[in-house]
Protein backbone atom coordinates (compact mmCIF):
# COMPACT_ATOMS: atom_id res chain seq x y z
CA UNK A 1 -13.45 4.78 -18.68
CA UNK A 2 -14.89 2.73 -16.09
CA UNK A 3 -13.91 -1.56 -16.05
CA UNK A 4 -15.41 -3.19 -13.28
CA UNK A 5 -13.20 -6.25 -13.10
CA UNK A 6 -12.07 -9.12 -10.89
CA UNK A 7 -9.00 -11.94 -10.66
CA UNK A 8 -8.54 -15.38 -8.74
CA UNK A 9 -6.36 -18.04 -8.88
CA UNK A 10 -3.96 -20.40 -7.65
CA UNK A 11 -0.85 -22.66 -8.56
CA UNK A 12 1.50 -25.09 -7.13
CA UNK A 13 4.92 -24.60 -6.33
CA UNK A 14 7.39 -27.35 -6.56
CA UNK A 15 8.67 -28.38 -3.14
CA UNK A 16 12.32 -27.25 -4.21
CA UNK A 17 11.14 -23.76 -4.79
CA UNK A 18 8.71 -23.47 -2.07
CA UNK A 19 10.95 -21.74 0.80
CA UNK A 20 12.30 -19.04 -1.74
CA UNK A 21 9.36 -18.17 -3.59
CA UNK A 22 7.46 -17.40 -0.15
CA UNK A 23 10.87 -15.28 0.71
CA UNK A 24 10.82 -13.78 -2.29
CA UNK A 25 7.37 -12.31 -1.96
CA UNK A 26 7.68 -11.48 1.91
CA UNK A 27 11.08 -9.06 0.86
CA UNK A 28 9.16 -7.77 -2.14
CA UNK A 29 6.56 -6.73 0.48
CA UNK A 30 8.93 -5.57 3.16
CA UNK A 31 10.91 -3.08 1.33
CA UNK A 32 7.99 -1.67 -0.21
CA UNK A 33 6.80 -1.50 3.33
CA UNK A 34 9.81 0.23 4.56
CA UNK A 35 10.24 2.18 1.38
CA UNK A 36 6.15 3.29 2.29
CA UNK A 37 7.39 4.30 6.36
CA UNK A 38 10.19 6.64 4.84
CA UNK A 39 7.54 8.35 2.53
CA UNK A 40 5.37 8.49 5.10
CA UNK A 41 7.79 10.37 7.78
CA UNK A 42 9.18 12.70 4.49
CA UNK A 43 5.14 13.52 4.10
CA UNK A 44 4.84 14.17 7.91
CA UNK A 45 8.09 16.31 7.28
CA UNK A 46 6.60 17.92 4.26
CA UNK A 47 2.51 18.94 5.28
CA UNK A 48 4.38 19.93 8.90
CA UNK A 49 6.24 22.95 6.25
CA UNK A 50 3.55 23.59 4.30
CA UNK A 51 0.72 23.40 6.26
CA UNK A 52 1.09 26.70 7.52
CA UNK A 53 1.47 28.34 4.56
CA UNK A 54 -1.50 26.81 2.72
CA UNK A 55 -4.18 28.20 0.49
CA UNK A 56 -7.41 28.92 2.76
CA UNK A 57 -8.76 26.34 -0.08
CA UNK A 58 -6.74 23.80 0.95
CA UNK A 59 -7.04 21.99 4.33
CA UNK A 60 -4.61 19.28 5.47
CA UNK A 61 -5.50 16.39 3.06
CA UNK A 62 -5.36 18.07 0.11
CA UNK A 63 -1.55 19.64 1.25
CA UNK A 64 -0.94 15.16 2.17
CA UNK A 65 -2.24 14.21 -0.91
CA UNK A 66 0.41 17.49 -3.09
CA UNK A 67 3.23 16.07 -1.15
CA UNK A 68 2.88 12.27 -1.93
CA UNK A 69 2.45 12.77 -5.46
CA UNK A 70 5.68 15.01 -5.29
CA UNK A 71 7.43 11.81 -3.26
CA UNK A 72 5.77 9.23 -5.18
CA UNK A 73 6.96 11.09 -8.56
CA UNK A 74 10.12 11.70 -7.96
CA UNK A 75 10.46 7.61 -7.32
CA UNK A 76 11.80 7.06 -3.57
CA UNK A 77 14.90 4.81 -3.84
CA UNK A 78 13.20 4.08 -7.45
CA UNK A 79 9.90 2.86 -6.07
CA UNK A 80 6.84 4.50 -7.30
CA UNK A 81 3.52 4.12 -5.13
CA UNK A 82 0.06 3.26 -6.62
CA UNK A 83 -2.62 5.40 -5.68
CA UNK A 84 -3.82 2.87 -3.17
CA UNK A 85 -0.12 2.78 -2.01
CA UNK A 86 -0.11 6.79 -1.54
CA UNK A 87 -3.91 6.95 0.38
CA UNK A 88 -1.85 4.36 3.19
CA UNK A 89 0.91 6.94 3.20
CA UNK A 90 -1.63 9.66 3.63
CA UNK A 91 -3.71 8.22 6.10
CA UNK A 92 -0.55 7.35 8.20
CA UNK A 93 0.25 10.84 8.28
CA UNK A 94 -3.77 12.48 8.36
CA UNK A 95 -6.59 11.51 11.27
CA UNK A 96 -9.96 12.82 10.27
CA UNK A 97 -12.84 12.43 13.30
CA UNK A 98 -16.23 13.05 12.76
CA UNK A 99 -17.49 14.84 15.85
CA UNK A 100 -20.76 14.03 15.70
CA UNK A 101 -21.32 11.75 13.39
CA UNK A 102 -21.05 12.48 9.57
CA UNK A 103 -23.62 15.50 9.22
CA UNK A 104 -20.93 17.94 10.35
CA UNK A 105 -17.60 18.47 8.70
CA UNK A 106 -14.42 16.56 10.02
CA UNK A 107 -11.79 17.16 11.83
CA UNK A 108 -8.37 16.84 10.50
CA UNK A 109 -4.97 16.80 12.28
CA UNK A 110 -1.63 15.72 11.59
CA UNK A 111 -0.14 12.66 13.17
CA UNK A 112 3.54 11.01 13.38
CA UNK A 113 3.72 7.90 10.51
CA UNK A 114 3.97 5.02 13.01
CA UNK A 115 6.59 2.37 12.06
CA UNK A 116 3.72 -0.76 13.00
CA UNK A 117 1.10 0.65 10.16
CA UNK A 118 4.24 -0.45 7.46
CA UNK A 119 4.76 -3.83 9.28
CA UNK A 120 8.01 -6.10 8.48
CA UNK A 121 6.86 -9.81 8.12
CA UNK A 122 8.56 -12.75 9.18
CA UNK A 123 8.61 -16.12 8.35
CA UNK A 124 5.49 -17.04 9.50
CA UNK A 125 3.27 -14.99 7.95
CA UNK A 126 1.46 -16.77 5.43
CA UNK A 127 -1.07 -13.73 3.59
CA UNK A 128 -0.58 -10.31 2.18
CA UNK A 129 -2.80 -7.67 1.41
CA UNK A 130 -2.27 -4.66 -0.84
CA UNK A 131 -5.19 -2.38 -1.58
CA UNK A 132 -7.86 -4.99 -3.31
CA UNK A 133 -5.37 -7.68 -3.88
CA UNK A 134 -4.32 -10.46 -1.49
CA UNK A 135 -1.75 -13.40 -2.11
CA UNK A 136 -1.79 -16.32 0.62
CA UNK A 137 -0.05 -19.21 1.10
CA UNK A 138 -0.77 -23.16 2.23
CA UNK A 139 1.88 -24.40 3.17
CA UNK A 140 0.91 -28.22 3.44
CA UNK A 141 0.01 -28.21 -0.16
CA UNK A 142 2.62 -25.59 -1.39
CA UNK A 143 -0.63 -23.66 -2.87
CA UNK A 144 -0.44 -20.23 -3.84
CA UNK A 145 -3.67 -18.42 -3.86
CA UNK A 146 -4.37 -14.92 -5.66
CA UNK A 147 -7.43 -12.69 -5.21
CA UNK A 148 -8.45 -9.26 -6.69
CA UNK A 149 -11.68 -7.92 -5.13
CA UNK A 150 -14.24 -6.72 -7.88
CA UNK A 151 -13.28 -3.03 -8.25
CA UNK A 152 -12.98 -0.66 -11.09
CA UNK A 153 -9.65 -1.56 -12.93
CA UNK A 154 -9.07 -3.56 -9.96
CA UNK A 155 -6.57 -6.22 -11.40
CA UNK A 156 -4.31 -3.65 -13.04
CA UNK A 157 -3.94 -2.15 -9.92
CA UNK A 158 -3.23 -4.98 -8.20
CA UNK A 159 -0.86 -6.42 -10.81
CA UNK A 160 1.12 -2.33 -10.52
CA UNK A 161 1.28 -3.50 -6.75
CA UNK A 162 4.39 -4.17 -5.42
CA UNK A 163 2.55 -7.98 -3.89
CA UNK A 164 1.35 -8.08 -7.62
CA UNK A 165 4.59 -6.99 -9.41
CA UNK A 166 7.06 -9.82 -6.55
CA UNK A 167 4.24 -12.34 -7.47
CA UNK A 168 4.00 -12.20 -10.95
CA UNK A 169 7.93 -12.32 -11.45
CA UNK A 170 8.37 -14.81 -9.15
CA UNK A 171 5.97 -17.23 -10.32
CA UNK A 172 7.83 -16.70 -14.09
C-alpha cells in the first residue's frame, strides 16, 4: 500500500562528541560504499556469465537486476542492500542510451563498476546522500541536519539505509 511520506530534522552534538560522531557516520558510509564496489564488480562478474545464456525475454537489466538480488540476499560480508542501494549497483554495471531520443527502444551494454561511483570520504566532507535521504553537517554550530525527500515509504527507506541505520545509532 502506497504512504507518501517525508522526514526533517536536526540536533546538536556536544562539542566532546562532535569529531567521532562525524567519523562515525563517514565509516558507516564508506564500508557500505566499498561493500557496494565489491557487489558491483561480483555483478559485472555475474551478467558477463549469464548474459550469454539468457532467456530471449530477458535483456541485460533484467539478468543485473537477478544477480543483485542473489548478492544482496545472500548478505555480502553481512550487509544487505536496499533497493535504492541495488539500482546504484546496477547502474554501475548497466549503460542504457537512447539513440534518438526516447521514442525508440534503448540501448543497453555492460560496463566495468568504476571504483569513483562508490567514493571513500575524507575528513572534509561534510554531506551524504543515500537514495532520498541526506545527512549534513555544520560544523561551526555542531548541527546535524536530516532530510528525507517526499517519496512513497520514503523515511523507512531511508532509516534501512546504511546513512540512516550509522545515524540513528549514533545519535542514541
Amino acid at each position: 500500500m502506497s504512504r507518501y511520506e517525508w522526514e526533517k530534522g536536526e540536533f546538536i552534538i556536544p562539542s566532546a562528541e562532535w569529531a567521532s560522531f562525524k567519523a562515525a557516520i563517514r565509516d558507516a558510509v564508506n564500508k557500505q560504499n566499498a561493500a557496494m564496489f565489491e557487489a558491483a564488480r561480483q555483478l559485472h562478474a555475474y551478467v558477463t556469465l549469464n548474459s550469454k545464456t539468457r532467456p530471449s525475454h530477458m535483456d541485460l537489466r533484467d539478468v543485473a537486476w537477478k544477480g543483485v538480488d542473489q548478492i544482496s540476499k545472500g548478505g555480502y560480508h553481512g550487509t544487505r542492500f536496499t533497493g535504492t542501494e541495488q539500482g546504484v549497483i546496477v547502474d554501475s554495471v548497466i549503460s542504457e542510451k537512447w539513440p534518438n531520443g526516447y521514442h525508440q527502444r534503448s540501448v543497453l551494454k555492460l560496463k566495468k563498476p568504476l571504483k569513483k561511483d562508490f567514493p571513500q570520504h575524507g575528513n572534509n566532507v561534510n554531506s551524504f546522500r543515500s537514495g532520498e535521504c541526506e545527512v549534513s553537517f555544520d560544523n561551526a554550530t555542531r548541527k546535524v541536519f536530516w532530510n528525507v525527500s517526499e517519496n512513497n515509504h520514503a523515511v523507512d527507506d531511508a532509516r534501512e539505509s546504511a546513512l540512516g541505520k550509522a545515524l540513528l545509532t549514533s545519535s542514541a
